[in-house]
PDB file of N, CA and C in Angstrom:
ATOM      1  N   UNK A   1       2.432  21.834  26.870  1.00  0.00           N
ATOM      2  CA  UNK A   1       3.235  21.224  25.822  1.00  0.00           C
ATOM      3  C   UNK A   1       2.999  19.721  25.784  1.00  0.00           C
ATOM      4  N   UNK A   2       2.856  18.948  27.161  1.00  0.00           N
ATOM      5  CA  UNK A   2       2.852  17.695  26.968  1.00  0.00           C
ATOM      6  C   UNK A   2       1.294  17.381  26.345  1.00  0.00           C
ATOM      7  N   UNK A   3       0.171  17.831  26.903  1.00  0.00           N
ATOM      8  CA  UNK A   3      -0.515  17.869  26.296  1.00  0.00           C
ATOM      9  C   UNK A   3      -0.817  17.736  24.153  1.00  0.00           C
ATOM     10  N   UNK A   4      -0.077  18.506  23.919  1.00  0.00           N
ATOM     11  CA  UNK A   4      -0.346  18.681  22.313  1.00  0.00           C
ATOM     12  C   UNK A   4       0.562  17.331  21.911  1.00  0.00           C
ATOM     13  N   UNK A   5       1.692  16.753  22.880  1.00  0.00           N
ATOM     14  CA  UNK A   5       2.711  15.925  22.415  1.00  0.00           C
ATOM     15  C   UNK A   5       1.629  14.516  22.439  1.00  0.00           C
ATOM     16  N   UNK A   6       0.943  14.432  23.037  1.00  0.00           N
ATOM     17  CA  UNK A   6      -0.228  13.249  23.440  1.00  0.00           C
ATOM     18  C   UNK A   6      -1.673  13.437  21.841  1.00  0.00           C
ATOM     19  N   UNK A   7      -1.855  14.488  21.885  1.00  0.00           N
ATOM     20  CA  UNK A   7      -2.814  14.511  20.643  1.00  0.00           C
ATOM     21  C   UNK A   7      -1.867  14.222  19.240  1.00  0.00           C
ATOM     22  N   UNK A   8      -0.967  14.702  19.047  1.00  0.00           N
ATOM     23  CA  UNK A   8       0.011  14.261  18.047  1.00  0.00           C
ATOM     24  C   UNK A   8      -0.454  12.825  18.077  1.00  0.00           C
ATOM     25  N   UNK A   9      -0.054  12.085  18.780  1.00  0.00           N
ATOM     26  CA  UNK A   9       0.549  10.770  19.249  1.00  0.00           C
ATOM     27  C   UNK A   9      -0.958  10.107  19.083  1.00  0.00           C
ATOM     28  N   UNK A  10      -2.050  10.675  19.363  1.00  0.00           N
ATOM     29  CA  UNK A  10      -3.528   9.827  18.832  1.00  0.00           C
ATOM     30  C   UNK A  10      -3.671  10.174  17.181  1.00  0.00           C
ATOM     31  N   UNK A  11      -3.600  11.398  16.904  1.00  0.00           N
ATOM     32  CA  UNK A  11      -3.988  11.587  15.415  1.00  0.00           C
ATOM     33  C   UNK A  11      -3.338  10.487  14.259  1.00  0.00           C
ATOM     34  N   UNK A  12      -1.607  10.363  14.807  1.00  0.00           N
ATOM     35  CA  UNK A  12      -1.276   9.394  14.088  1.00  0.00           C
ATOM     36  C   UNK A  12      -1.514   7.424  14.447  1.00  0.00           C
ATOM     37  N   UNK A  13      -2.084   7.538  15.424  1.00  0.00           N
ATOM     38  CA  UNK A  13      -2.523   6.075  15.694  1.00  0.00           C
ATOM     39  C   UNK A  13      -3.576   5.924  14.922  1.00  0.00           C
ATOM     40  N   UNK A  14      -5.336   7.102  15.056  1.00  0.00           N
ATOM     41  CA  UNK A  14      -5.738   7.250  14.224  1.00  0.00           C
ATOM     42  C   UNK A  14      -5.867   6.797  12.547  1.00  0.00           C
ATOM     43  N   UNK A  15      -4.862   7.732  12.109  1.00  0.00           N
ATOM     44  CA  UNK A  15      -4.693   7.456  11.091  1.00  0.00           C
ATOM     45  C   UNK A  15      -4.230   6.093  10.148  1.00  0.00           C
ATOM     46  N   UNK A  16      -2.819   5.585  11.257  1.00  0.00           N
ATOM     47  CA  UNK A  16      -2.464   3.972  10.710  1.00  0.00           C
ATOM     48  C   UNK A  16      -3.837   2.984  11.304  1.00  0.00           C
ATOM     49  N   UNK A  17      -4.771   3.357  12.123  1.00  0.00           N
ATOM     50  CA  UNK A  17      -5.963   2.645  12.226  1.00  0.00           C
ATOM     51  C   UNK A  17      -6.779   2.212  11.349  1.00  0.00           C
ATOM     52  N   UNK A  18      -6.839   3.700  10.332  1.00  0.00           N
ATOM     53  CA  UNK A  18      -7.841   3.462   9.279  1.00  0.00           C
ATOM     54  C   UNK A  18      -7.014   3.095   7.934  1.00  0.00           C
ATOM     55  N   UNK A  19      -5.641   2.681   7.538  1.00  0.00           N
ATOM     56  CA  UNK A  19      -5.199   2.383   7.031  1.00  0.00           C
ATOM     57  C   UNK A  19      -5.089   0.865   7.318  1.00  0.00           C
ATOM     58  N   UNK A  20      -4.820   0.354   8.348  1.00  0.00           N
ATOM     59  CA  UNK A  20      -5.374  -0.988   8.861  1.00  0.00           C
ATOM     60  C   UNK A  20      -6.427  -1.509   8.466  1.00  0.00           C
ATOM     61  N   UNK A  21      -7.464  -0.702   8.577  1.00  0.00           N
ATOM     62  CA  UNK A  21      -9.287  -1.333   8.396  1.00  0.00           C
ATOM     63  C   UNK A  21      -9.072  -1.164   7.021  1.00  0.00           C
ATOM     64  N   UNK A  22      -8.863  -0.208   6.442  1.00  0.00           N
ATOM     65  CA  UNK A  22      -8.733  -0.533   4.712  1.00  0.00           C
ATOM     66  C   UNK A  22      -7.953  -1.632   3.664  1.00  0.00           C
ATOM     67  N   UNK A  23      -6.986  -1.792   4.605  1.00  0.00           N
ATOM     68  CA  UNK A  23      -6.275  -3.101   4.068  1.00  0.00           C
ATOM     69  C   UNK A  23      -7.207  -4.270   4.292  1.00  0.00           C
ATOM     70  N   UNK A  24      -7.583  -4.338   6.032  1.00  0.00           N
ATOM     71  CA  UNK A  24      -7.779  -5.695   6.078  1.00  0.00           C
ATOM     72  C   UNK A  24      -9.264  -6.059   4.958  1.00  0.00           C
ATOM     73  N   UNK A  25     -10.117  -4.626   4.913  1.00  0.00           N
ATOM     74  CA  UNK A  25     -11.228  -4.785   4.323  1.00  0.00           C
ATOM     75  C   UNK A  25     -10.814  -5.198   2.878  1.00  0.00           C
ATOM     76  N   UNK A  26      -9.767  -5.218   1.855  1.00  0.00           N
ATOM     77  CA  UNK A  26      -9.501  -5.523   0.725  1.00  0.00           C
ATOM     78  C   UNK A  26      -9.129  -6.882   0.796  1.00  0.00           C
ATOM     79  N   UNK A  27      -8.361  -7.394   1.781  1.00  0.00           N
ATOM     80  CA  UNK A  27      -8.013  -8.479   1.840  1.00  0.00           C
ATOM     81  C   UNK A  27      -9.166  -8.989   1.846  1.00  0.00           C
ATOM     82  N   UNK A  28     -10.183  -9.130   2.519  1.00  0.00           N
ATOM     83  CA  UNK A  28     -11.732  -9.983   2.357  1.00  0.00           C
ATOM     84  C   UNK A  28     -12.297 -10.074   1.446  1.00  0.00           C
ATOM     85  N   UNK A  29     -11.887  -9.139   0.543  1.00  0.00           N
ATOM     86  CA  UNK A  29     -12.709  -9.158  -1.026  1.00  0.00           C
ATOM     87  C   UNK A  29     -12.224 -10.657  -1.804  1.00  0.00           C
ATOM     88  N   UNK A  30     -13.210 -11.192  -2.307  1.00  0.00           N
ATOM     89  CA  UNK A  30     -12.879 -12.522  -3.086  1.00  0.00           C
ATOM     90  C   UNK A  30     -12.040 -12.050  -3.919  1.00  0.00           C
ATOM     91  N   UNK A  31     -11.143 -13.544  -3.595  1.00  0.00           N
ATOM     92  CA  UNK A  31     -10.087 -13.550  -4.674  1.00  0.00           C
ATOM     93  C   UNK A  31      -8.230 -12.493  -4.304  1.00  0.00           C
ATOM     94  N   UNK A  32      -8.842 -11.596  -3.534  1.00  0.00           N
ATOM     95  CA  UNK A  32      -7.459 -11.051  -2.917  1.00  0.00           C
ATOM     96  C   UNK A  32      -6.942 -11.752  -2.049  1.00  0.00           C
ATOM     97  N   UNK A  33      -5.634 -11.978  -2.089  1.00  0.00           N
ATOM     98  CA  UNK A  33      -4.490 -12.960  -0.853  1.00  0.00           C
ATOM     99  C   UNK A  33      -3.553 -12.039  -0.336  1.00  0.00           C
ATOM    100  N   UNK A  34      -3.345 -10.620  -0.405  1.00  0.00           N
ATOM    101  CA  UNK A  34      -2.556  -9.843   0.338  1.00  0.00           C
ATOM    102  C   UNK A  34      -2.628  -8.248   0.226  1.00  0.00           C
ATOM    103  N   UNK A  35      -2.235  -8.026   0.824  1.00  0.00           N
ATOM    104  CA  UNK A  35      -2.483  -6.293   0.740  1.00  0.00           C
ATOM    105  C   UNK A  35      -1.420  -5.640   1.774  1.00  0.00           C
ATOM    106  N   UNK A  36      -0.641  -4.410   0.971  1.00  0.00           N
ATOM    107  CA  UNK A  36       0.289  -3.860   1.672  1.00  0.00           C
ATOM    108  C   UNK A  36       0.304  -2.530   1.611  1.00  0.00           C
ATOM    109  N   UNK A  37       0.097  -1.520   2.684  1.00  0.00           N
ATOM    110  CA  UNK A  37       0.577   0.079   2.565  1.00  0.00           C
ATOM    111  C   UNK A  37       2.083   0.425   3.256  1.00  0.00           C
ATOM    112  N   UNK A  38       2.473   1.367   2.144  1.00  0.00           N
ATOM    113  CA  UNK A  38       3.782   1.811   2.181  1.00  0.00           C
ATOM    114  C   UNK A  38       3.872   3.275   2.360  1.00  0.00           C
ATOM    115  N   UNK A  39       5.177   3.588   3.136  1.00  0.00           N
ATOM    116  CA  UNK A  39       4.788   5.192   3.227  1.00  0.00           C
ATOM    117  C   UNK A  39       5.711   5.282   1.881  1.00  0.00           C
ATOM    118  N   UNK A  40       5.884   6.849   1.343  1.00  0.00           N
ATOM    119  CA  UNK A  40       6.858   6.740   0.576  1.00  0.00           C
ATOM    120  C   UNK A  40       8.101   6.439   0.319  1.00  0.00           C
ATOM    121  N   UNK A  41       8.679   6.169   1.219  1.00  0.00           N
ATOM    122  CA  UNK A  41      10.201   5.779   1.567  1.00  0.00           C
ATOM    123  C   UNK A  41      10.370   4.500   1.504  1.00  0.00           C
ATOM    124  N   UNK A  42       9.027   3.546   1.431  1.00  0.00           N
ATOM    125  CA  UNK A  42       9.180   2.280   1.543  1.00  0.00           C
ATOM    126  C   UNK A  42       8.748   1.462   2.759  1.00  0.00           C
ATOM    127  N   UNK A  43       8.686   2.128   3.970  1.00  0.00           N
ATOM    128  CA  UNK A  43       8.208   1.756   4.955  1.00  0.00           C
ATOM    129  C   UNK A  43       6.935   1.140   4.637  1.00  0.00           C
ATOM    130  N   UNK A  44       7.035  -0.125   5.639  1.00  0.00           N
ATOM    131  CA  UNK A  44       5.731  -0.878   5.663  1.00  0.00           C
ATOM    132  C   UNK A  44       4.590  -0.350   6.697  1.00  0.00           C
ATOM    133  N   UNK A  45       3.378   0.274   6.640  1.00  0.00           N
ATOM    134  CA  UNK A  45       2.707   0.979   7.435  1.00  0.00           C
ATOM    135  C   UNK A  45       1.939  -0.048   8.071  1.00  0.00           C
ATOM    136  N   UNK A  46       1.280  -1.035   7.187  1.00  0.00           N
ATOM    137  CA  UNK A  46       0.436  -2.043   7.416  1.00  0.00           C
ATOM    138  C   UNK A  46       0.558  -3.158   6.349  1.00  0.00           C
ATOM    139  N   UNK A  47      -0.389  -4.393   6.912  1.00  0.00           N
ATOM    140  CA  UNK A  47      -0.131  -5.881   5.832  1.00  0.00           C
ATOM    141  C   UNK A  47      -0.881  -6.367   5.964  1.00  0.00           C
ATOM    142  N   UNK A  48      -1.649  -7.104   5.366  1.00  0.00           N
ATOM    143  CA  UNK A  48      -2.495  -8.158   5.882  1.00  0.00           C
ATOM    144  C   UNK A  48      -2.016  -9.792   4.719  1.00  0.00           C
ATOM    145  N   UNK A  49      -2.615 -10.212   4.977  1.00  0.00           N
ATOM    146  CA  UNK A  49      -2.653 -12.096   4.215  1.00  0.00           C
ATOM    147  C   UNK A  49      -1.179 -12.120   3.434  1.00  0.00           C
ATOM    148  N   UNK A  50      -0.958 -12.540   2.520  1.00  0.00           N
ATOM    149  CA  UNK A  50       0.132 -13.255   2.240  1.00  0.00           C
ATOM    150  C   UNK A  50       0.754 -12.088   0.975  1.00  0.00           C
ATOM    151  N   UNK A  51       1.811 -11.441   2.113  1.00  0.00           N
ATOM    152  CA  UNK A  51       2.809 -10.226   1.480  1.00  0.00           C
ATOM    153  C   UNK A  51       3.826 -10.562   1.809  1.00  0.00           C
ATOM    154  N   UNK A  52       4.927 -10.680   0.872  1.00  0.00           N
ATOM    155  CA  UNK A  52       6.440 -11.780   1.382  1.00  0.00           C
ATOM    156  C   UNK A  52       7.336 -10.548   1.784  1.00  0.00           C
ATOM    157  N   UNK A  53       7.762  -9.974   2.379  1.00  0.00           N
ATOM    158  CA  UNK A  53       8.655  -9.492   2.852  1.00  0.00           C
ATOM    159  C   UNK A  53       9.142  -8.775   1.672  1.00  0.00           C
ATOM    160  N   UNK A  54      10.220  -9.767   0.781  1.00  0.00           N
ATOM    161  CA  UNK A  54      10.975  -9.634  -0.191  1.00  0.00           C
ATOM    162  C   UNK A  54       9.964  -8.868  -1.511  1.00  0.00           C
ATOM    163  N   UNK A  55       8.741  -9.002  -1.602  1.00  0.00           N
ATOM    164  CA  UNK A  55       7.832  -8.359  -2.298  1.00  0.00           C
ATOM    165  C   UNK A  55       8.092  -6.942  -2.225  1.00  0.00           C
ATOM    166  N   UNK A  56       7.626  -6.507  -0.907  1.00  0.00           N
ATOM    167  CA  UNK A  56       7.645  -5.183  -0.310  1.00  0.00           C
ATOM    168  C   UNK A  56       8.736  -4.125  -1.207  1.00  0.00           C
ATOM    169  N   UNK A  57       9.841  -4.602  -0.644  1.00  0.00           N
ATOM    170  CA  UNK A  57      10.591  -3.161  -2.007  1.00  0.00           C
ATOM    171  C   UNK A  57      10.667  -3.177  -3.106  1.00  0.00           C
ATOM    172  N   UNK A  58      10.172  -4.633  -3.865  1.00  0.00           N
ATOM    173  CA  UNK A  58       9.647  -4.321  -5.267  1.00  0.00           C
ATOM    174  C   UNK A  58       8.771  -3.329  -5.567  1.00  0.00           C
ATOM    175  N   UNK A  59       7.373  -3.625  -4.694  1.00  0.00           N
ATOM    176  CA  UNK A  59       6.588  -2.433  -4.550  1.00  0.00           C
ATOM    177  C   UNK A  59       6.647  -1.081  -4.608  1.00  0.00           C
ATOM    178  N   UNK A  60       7.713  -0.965  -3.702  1.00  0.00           N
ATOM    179  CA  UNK A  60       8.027   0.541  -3.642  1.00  0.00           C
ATOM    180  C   UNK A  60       8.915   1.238  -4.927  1.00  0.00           C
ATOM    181  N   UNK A  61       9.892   0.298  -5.360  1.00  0.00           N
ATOM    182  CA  UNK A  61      10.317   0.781  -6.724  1.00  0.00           C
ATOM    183  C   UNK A  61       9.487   0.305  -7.599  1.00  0.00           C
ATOM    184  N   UNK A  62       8.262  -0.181  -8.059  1.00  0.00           N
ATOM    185  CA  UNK A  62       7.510  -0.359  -8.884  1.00  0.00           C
ATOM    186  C   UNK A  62       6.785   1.186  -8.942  1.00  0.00           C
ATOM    187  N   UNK A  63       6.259   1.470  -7.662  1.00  0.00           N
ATOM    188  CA  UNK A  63       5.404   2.488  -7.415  1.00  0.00           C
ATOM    189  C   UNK A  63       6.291   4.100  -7.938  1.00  0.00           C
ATOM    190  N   UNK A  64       7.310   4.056  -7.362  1.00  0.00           N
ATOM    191  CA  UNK A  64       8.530   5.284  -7.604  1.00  0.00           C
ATOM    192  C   UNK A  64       8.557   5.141  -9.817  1.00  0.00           C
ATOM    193  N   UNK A  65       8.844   4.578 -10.200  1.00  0.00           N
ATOM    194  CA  UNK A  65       8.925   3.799 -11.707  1.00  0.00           C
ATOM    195  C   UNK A  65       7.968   4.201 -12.428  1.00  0.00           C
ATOM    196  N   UNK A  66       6.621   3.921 -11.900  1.00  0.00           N
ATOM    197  CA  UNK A  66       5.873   4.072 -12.813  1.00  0.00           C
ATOM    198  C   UNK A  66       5.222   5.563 -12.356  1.00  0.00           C
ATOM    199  N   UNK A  67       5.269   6.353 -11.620  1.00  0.00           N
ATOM    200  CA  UNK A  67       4.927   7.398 -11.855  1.00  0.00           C
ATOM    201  C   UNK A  67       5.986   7.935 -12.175  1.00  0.00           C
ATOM    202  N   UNK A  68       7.191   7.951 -13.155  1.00  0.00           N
ATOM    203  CA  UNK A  68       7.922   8.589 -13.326  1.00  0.00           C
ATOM    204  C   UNK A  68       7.693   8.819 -15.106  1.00  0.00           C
ATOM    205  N   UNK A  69       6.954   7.514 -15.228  1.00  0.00           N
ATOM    206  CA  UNK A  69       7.271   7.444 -16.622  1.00  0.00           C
ATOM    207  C   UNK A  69       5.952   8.272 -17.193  1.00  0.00           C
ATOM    208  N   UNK A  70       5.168   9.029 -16.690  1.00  0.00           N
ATOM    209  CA  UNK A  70       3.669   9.503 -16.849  1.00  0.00           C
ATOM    210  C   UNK A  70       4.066  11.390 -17.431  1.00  0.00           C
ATOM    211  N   UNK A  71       2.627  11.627 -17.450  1.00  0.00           N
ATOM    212  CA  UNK A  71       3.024  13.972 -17.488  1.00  0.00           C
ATOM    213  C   UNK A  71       2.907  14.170 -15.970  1.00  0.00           C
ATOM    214  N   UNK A  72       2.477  15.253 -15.647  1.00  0.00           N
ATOM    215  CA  UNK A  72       1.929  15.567 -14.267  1.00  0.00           C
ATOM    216  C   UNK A  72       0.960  15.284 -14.198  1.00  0.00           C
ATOM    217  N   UNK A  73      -0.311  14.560 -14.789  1.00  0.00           N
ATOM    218  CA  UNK A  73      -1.151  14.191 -14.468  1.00  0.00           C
ATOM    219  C   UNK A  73      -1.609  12.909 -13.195  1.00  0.00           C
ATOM    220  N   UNK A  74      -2.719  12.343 -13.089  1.00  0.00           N
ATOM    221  CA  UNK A  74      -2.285  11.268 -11.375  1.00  0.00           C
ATOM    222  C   UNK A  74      -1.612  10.257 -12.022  1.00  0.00           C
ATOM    223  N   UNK A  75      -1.209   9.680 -10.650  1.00  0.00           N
ATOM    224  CA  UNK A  75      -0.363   8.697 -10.828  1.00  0.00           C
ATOM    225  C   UNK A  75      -1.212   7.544 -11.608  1.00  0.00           C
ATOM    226  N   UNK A  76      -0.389   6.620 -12.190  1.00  0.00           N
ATOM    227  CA  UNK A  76      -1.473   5.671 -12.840  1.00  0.00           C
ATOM    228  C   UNK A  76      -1.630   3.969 -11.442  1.00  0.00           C
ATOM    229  N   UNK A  77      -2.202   3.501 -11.998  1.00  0.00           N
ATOM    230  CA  UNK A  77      -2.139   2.244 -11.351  1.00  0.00           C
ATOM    231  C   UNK A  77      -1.551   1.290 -12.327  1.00  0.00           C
ATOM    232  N   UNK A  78      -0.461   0.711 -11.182  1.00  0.00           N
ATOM    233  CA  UNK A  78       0.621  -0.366 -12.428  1.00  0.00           C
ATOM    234  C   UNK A  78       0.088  -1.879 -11.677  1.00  0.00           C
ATOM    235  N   UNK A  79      -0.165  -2.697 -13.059  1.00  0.00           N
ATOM    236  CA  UNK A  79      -0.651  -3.862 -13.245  1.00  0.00           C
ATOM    237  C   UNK A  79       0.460  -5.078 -13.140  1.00  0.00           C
ATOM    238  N   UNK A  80       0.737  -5.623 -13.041  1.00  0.00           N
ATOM    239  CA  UNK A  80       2.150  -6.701 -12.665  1.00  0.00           C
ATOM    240  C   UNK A  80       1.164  -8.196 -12.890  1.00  0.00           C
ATOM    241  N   UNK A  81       1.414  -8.843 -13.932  1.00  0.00           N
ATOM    242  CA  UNK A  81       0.523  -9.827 -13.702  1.00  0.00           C
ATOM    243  C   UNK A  81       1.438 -11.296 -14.253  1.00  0.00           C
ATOM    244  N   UNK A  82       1.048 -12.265 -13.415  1.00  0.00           N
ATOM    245  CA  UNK A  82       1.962 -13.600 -13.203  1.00  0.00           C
ATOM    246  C   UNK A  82       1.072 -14.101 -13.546  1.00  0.00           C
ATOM    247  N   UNK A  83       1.411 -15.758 -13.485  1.00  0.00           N
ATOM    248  CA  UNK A  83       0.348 -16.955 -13.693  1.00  0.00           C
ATOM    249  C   UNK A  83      -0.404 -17.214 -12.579  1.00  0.00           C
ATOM    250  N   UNK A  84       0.048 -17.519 -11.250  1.00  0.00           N
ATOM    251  CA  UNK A  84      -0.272 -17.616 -10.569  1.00  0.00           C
ATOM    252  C   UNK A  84      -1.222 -16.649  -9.748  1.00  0.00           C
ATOM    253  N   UNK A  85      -0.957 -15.011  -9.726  1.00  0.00           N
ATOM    254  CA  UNK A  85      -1.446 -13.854  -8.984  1.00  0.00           C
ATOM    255  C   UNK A  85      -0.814 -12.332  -9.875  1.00  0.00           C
ATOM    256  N   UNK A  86      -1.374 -11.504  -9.376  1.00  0.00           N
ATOM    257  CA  UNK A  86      -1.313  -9.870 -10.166  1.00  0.00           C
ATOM    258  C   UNK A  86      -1.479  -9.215  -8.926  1.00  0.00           C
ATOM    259  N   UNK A  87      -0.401  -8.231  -9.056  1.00  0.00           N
ATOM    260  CA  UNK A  87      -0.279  -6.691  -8.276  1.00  0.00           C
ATOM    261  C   UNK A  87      -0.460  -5.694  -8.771  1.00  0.00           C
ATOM    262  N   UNK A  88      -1.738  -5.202  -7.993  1.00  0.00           N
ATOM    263  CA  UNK A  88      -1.797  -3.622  -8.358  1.00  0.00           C
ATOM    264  C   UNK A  88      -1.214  -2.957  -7.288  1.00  0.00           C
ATOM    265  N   UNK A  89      -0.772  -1.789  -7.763  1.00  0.00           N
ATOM    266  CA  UNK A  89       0.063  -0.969  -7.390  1.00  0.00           C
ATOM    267  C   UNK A  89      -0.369   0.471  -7.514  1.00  0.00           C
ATOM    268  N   UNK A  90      -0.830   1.524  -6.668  1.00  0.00           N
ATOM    269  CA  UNK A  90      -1.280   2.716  -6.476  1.00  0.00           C
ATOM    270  C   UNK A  90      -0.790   3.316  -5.677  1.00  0.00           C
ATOM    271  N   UNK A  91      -0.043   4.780  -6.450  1.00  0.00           N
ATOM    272  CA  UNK A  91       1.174   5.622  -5.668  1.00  0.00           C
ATOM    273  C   UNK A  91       0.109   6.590  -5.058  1.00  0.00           C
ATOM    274  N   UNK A  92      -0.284   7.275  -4.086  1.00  0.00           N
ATOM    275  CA  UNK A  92      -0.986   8.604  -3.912  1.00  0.00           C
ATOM    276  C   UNK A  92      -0.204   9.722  -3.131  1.00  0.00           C
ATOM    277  N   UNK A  93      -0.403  11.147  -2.593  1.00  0.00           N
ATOM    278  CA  UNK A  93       0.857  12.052  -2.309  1.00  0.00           C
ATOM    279  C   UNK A  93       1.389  11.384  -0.818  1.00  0.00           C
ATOM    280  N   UNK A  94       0.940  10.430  -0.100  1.00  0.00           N
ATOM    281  CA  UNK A  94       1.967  10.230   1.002  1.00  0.00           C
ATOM    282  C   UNK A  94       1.664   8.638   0.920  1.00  0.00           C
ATOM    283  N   UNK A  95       0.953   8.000   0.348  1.00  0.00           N
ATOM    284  CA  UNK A  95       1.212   6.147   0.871  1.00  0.00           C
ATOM    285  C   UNK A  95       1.277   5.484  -0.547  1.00  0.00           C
ATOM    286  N   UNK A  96       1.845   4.404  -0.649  1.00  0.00           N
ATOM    287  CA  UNK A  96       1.563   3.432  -1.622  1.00  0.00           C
ATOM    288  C   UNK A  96       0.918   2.268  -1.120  1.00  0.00           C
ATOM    289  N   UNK A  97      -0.208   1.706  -1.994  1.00  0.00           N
ATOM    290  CA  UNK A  97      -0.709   0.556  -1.622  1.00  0.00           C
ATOM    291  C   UNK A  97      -0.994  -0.448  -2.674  1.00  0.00           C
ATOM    292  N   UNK A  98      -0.742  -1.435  -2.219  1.00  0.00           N
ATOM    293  CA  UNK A  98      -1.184  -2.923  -3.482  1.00  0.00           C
ATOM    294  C   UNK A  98      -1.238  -3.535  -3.181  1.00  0.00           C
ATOM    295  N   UNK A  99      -2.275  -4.593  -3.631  1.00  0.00           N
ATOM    296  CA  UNK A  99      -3.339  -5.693  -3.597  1.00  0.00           C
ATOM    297  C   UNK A  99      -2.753  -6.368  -3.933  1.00  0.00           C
ATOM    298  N   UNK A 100      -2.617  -7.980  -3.679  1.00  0.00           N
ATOM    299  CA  UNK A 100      -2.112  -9.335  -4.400  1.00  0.00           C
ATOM    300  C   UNK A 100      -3.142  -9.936  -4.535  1.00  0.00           C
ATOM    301  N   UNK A 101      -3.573 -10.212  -5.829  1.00  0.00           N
ATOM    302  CA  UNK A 101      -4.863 -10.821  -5.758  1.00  0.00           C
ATOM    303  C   UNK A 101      -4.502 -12.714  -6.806  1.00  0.00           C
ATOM    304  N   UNK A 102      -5.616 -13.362  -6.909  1.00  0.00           N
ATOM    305  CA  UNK A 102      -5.706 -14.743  -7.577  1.00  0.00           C
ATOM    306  C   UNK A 102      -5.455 -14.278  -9.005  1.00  0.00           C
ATOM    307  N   UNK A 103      -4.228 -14.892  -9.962  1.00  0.00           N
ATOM    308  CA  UNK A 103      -4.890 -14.766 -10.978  1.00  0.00           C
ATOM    309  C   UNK A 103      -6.474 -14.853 -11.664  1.00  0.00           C
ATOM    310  N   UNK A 104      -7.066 -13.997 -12.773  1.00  0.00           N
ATOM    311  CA  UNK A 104      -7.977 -14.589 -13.461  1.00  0.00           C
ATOM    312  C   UNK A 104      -8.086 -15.239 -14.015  1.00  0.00           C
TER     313      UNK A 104
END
């Protein structure tokens, strides 16, 4: 038993690993300044560069919002765009994630 309780316990390190490397790899892309994954509940899974705290549950009710307003087809990606910077926002069946990037 303890055994399987220990592979549990890598699969999901695993997994927030490569959710890590995918953030931080977006954050390096020119012109992006933050990047955040959310589980569905809102939980912050991972972050990288400049994600304000107070951002974060906008996100998550942005993400909940706009796939509500769609058919059953996928979720869409919601655009949020300021003077300064724009959030995309992409719901998928277990994480949400979005980019803060430079305005264009």
């Amino acid at each position: 038993k303890r055994d399987r309780k220990k592979a549990v316990v890598s699969t999901q390190s695993t997994g927030e690993e490569e959710l890590q490397e995918q953030v931080t790899t977006l954050v390096s892309e020119p012109g992006v300044v933050g990047a955040v994954c959310l589980n569905r509940q809102g939980l912050v899974l991972c972050k990288e560069g400049n994600v304000a705290d107070s951002l974060v549950y906008s996100i998550s009710l942005l993400a909940k919002h706009a796939s509500s307003l769609g058919d059953t087809g996928p979720v869409p990606v919601t655009c949020v765009e300021f003077n300064s910077h724009k959030i995309l926002v992409k719901q998928t069946e277990k994480v949400v994630f979005a980019v803060i990037s430079e305005a264009a």
